[in-house]
N, C-alpha and C. Protein backbone atom coordinates (compact mmCIF):
# COMPACT_ATOMS: atom_id res chain seq x y z
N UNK A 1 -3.79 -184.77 164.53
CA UNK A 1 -5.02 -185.47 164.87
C UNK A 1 -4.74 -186.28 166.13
N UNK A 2 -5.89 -185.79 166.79
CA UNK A 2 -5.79 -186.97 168.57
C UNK A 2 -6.78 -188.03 168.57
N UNK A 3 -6.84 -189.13 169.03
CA UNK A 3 -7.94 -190.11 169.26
C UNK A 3 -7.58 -190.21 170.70
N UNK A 4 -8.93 -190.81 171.40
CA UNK A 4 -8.86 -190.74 172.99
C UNK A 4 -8.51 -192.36 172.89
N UNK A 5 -7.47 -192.42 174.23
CA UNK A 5 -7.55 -193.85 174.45
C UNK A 5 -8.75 -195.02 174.12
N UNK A 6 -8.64 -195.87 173.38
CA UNK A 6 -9.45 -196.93 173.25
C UNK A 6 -11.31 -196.49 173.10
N UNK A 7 -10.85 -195.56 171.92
CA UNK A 7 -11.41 -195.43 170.77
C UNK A 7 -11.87 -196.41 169.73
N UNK A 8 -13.02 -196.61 169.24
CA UNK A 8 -13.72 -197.64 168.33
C UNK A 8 -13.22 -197.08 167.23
N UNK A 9 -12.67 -197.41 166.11
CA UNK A 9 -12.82 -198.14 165.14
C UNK A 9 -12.48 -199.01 163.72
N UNK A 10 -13.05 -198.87 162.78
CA UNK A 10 -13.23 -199.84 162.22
C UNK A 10 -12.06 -200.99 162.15
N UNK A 11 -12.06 -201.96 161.62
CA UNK A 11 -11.08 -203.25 161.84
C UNK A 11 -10.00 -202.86 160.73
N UNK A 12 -10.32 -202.29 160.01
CA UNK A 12 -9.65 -201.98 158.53
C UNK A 12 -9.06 -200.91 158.78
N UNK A 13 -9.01 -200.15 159.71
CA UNK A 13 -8.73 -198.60 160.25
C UNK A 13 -7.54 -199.06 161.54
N UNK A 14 -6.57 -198.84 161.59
CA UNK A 14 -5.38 -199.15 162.49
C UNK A 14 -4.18 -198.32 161.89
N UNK A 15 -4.46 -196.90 162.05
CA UNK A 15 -3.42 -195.44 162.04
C UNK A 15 -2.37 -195.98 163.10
N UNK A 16 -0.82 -195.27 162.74
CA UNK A 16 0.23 -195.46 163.78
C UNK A 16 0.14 -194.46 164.62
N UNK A 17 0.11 -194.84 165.85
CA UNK A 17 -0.30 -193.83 166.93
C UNK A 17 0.51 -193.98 167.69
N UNK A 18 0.66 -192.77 168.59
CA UNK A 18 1.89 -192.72 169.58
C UNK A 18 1.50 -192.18 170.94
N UNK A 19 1.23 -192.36 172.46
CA UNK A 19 1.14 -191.70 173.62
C UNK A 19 1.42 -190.62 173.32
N UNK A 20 -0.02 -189.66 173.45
CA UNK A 20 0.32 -188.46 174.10
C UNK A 20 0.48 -187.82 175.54
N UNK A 21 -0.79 -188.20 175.89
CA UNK A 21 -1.06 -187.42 177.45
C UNK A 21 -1.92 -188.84 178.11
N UNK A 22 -2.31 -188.56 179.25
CA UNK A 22 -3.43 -189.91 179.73
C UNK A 22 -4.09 -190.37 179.05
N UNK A 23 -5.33 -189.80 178.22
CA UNK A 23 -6.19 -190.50 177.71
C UNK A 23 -6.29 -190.07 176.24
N UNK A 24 -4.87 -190.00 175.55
CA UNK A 24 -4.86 -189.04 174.18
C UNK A 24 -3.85 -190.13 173.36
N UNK A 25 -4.05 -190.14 172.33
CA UNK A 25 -2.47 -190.64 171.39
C UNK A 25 -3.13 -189.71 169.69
N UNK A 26 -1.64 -189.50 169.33
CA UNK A 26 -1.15 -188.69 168.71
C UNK A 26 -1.29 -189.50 167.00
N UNK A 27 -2.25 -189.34 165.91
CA UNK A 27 -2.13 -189.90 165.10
C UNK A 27 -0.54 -189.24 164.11
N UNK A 28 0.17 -190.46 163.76
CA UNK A 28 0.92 -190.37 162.90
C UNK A 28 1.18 -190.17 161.59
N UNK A 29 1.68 -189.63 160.69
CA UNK A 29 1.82 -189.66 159.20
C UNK A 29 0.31 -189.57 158.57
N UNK A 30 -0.46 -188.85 159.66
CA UNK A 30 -1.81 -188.79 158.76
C UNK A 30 -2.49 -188.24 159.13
N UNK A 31 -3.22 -187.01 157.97
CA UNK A 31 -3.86 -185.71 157.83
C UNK A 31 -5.42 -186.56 158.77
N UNK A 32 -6.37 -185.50 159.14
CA UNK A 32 -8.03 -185.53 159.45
C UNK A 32 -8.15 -185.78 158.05
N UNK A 33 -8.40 -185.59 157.14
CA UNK A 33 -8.56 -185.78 155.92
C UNK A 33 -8.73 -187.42 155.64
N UNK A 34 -7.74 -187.80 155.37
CA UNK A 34 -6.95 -188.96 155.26
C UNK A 34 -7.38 -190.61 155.86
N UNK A 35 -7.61 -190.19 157.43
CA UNK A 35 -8.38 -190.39 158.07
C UNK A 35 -9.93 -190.47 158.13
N UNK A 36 -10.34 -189.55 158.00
CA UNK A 36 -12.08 -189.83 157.75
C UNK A 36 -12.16 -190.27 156.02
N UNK A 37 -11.55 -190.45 155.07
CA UNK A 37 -11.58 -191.06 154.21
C UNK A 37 -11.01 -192.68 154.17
N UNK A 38 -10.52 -193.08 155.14
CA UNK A 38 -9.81 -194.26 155.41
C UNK A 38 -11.56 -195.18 156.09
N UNK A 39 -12.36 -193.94 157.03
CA UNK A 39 -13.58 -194.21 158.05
C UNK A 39 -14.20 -194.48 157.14
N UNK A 40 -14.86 -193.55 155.96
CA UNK A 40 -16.15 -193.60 155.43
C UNK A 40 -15.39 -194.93 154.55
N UNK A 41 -14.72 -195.24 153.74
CA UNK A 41 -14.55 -196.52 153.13
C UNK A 41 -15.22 -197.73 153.92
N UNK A 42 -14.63 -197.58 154.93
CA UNK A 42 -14.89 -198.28 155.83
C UNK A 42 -16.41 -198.87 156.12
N UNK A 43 -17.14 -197.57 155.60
CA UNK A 43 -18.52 -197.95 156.38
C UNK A 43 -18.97 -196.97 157.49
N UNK A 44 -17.95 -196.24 157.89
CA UNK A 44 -18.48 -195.65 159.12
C UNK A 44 -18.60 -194.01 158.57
N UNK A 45 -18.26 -193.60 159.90
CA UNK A 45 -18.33 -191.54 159.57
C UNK A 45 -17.91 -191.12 160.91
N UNK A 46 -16.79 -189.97 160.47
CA UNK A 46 -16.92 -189.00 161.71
C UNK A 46 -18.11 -188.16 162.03
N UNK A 47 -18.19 -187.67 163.51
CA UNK A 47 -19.40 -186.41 163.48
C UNK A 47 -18.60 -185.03 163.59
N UNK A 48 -18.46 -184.29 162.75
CA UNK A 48 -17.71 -183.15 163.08
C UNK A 48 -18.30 -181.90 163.32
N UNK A 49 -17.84 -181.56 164.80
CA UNK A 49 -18.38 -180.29 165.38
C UNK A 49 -17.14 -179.53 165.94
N UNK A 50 -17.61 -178.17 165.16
CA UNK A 50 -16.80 -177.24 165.17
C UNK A 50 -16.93 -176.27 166.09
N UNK A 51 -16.51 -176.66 167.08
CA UNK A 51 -15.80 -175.92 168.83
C UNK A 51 -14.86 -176.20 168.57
N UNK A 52 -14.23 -175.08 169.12
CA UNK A 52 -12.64 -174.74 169.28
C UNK A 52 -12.13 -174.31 170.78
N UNK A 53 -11.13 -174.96 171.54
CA UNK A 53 -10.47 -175.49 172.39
C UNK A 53 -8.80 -174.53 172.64
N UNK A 54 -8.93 -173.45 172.89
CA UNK A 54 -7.95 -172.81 173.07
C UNK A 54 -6.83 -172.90 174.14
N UNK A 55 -5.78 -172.89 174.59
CA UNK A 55 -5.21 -172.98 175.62
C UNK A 55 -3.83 -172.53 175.29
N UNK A 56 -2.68 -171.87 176.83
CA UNK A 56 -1.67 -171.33 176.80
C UNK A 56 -0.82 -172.34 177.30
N UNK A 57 0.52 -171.97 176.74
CA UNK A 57 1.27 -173.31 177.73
C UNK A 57 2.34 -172.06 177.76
N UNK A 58 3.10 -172.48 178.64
CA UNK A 58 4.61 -171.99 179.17
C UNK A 58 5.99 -172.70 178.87
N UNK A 59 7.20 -172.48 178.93
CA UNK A 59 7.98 -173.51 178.62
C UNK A 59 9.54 -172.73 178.30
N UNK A 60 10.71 -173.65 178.34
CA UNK A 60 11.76 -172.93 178.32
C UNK A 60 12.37 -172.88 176.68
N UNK A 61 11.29 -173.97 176.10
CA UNK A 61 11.66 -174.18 174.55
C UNK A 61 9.88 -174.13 173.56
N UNK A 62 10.12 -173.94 172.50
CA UNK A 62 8.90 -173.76 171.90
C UNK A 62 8.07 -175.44 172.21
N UNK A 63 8.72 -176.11 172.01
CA UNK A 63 8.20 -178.07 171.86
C UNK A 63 7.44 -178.30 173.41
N UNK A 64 8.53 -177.57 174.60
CA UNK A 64 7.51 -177.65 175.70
C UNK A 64 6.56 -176.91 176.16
N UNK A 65 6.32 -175.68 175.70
CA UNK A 65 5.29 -174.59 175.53
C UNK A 65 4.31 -175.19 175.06
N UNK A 66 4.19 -175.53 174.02
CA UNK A 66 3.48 -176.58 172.67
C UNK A 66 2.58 -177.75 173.00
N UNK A 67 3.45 -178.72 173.73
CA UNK A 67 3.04 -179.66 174.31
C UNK A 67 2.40 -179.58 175.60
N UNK A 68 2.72 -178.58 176.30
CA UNK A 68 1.77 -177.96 177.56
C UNK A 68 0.15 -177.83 177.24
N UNK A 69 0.46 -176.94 176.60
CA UNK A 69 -0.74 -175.95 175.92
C UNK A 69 -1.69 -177.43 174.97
N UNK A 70 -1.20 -177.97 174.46
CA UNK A 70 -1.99 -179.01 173.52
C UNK A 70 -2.49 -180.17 175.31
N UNK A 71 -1.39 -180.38 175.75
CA UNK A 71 -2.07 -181.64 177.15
C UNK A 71 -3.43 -180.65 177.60
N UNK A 72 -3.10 -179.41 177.64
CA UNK A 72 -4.62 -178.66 178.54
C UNK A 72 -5.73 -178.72 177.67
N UNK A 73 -5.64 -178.41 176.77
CA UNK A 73 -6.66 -177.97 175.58
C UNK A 73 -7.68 -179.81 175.42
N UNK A 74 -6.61 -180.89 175.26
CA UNK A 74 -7.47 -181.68 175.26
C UNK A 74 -7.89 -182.74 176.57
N UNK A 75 -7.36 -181.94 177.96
CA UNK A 75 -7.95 -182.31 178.78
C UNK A 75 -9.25 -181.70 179.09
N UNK A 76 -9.65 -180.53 178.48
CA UNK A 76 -10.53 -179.71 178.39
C UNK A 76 -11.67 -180.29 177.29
N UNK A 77 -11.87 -181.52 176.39
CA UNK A 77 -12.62 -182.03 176.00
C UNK A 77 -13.24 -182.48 176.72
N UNK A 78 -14.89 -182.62 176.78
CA UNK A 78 -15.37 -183.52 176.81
C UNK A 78 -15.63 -185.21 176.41
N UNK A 79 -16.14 -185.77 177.64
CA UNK A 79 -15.89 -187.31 177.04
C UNK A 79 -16.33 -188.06 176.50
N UNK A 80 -17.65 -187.23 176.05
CA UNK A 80 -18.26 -187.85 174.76
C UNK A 80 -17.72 -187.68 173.22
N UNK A 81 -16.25 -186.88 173.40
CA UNK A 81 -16.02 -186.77 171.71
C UNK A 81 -14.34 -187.92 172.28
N UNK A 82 -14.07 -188.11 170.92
CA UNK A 82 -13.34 -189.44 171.26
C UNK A 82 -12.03 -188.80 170.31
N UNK A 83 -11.88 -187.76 169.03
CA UNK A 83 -11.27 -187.63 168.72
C UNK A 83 -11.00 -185.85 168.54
N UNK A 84 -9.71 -185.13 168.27
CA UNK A 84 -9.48 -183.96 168.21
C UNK A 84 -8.53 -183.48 167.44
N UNK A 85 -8.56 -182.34 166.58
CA UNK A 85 -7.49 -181.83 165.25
C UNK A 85 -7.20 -181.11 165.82
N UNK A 86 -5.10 -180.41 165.89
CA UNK A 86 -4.72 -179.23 166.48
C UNK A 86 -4.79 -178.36 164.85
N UNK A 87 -5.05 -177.38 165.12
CA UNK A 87 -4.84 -176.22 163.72
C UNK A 87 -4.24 -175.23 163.61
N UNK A 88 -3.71 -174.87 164.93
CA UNK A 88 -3.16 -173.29 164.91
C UNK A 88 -2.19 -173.59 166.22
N UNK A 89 -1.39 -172.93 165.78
CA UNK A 89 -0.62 -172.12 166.96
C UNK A 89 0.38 -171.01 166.77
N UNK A 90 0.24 -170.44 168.01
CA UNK A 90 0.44 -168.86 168.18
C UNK A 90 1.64 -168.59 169.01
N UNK A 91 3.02 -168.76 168.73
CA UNK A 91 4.25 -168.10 169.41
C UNK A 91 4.32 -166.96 170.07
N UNK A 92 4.23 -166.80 171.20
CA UNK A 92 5.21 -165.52 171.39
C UNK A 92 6.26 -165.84 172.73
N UNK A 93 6.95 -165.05 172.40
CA UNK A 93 8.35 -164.58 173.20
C UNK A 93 8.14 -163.48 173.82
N UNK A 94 8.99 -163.71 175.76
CA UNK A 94 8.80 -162.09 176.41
C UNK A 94 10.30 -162.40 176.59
N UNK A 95 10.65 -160.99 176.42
CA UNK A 95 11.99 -160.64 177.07
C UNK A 95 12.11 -160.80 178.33
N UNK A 96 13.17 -161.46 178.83
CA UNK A 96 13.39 -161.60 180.48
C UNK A 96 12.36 -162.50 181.42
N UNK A 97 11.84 -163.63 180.44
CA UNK A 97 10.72 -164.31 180.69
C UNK A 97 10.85 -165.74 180.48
């Protein structure tokens, strides 16, 4: 789970988060799930819309391939959504590559 930099909310809601990319941090030790059940207690609600955000990364190890591919995908959000779930990813290996 991603939240965009300086993201609203609730006062009761303070997940451990870590720098990802410019305007991204990386929620910690905790599912989307988890999270929007932490919100609605709260009082509030996510809006969840289901577009999906694909992107390739390159890299000499799987972690920097990974992390490529995830910085593009959510620079590729728009800036009206404030938060983003990764769900999939897809390995491959080329010989001599």
């Amino acid at each position: 789970m991603f939240l965009r930099v300086g993201c609203a909310l609730p006062d009761s809601v303070d997940p451990l988060r870590e720098a990802f990319c410019d305007d991204w941090t990386h929620v910690l030790r905790l599912d989307s799930a988890s999270l929007d059940g932490m919100i609605r207690r709260a009082g509030w609600h996510f809006m969840w819309v289901s577009r999906s955000c694909s992107r390739r990364g390159c890299g000499w190890t799987e972690e920097t391939a990974t992390r490529q591919a995830l910085d593009r995908a959510l620079r590729g959000i728009a800036g009206r959504f404030n938060a983003a779930e990764f769900n999939s990813l897809h390995l491959m290996r080329f010989l001599g590559f």
